[in-house]
Protein backbone atom coordinates (compact mmCIF):
# COMPACT_ATOMS: atom_id res chain seq x y z
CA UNK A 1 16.66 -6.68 -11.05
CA UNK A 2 13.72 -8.85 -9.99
CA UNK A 3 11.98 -10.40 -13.44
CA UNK A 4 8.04 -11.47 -12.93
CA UNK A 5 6.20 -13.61 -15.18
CA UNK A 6 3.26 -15.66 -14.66
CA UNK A 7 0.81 -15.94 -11.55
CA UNK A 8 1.78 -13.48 -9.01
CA UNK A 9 0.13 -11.62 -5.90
CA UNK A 10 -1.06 -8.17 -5.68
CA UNK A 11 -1.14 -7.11 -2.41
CA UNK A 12 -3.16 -3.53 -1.90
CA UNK A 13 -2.62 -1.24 1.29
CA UNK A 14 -5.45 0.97 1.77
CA UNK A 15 -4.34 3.57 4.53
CA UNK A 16 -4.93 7.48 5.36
CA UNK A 17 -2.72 10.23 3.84
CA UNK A 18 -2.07 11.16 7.58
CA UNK A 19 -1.00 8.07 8.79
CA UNK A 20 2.73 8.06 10.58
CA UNK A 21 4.83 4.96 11.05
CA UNK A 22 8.37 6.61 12.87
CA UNK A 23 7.35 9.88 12.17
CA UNK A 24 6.96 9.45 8.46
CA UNK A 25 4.24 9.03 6.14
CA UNK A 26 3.46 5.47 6.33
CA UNK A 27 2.84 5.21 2.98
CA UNK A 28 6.91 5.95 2.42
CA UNK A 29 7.89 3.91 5.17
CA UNK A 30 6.00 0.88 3.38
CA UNK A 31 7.43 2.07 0.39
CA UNK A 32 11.37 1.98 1.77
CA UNK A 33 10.44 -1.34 3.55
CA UNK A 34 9.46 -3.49 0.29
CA UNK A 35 12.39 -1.80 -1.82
CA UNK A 36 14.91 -3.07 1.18
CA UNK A 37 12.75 -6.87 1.53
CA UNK A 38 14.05 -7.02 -2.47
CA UNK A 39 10.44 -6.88 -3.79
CA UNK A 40 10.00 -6.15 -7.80
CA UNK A 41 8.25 -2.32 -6.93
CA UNK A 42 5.81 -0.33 -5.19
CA UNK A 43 3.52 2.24 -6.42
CA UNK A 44 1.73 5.02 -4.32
CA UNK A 45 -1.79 5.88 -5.42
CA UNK A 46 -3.53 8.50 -3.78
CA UNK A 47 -7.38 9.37 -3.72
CA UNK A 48 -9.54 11.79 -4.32
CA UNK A 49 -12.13 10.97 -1.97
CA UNK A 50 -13.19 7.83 0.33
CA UNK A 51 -14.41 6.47 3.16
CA UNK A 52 -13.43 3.40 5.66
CA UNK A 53 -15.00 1.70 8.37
CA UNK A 54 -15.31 4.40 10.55
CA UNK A 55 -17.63 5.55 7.41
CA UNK A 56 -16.11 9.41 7.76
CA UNK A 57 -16.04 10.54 4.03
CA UNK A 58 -12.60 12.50 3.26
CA UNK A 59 -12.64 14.25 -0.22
CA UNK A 60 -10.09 16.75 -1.81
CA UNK A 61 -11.53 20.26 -1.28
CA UNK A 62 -9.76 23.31 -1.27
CA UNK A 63 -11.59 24.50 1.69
CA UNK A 64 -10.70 22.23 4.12
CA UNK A 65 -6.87 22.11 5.89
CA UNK A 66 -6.76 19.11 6.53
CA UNK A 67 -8.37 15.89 4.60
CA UNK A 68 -6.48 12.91 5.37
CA UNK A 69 -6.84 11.37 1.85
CA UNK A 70 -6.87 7.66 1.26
CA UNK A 71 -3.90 6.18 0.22
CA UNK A 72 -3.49 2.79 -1.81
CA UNK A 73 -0.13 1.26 -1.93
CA UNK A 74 -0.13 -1.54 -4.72
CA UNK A 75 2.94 -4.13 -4.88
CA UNK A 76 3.15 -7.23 -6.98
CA UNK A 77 5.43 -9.84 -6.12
CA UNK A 78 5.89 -13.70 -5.23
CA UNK A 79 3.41 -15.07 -3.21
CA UNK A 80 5.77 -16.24 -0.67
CA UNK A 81 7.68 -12.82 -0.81
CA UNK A 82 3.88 -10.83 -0.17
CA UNK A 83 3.28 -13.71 2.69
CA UNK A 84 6.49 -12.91 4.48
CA UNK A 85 6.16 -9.31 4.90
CA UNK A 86 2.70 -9.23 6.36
CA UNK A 87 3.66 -9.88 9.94
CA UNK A 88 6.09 -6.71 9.24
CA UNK A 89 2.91 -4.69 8.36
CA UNK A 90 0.97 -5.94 11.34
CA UNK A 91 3.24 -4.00 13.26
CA UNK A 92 3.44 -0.85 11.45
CA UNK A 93 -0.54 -0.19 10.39
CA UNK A 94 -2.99 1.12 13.25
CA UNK A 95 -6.10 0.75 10.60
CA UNK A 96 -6.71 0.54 7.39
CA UNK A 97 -6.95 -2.50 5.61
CA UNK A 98 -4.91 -5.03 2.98
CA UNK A 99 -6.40 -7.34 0.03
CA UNK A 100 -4.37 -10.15 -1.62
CA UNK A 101 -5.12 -11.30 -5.02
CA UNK A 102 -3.73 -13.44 -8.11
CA UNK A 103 -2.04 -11.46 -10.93
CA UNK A 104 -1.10 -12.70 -13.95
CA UNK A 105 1.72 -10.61 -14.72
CA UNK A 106 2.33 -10.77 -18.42
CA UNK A 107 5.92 -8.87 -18.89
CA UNK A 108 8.21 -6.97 -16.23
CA UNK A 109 11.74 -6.51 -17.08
């Protein structure tokens, strides 16, 4: 088991609910891919409603088929360990977009 304490990075993946990476949901092929790279964990967050730079808005109705929800994969983890995976998820995102930022994890066991 990884142990975190201390300044960290939290790396966010903001991508669509239909986005495919091998004919999976990308979000559980990013999910797969940091559990195999050893990182601490990976949580899946989706949206209600959003927009991105194409600025169409996708909300959760119950009229519409189709909504292509946004999708925010959070994972906290050495700054090296974040650093080294990013050329990985060059390859495997078409849009969307990824933020880094310090964490100051205070207890993960």
């Amino acid at each position: 088991m990884t142990r975190l304490d201390g300044e960290q990075t939290l790396m966010r993946i903001f991508v669509g609910e239909s986005d495919r990476w091998q004919r999976k949901p990308l979000y559980e092929a990013l999910v797969e891919l940091f559990h195999q790279q050893g990182f601490a964990g990976a949580t899946v967050l989706k949206g209600a409603m959003g927009f991105g730079a194409h600025g169409v808005t996708h909300a959760d109705k119950l009229l519409r088929l189709s909504s292509d929800l946004p999708v925010v994969i959070e994972v906290v983890d050495s700054q090296e360990k974040v650093e080294g995976v990013l050329p990985l998820l060059d390859t495997m995102l078409k849009g969307g977009m990824i933020t880094l930022e310090k964490a100051r994890v205070i207890r993960y066991c």
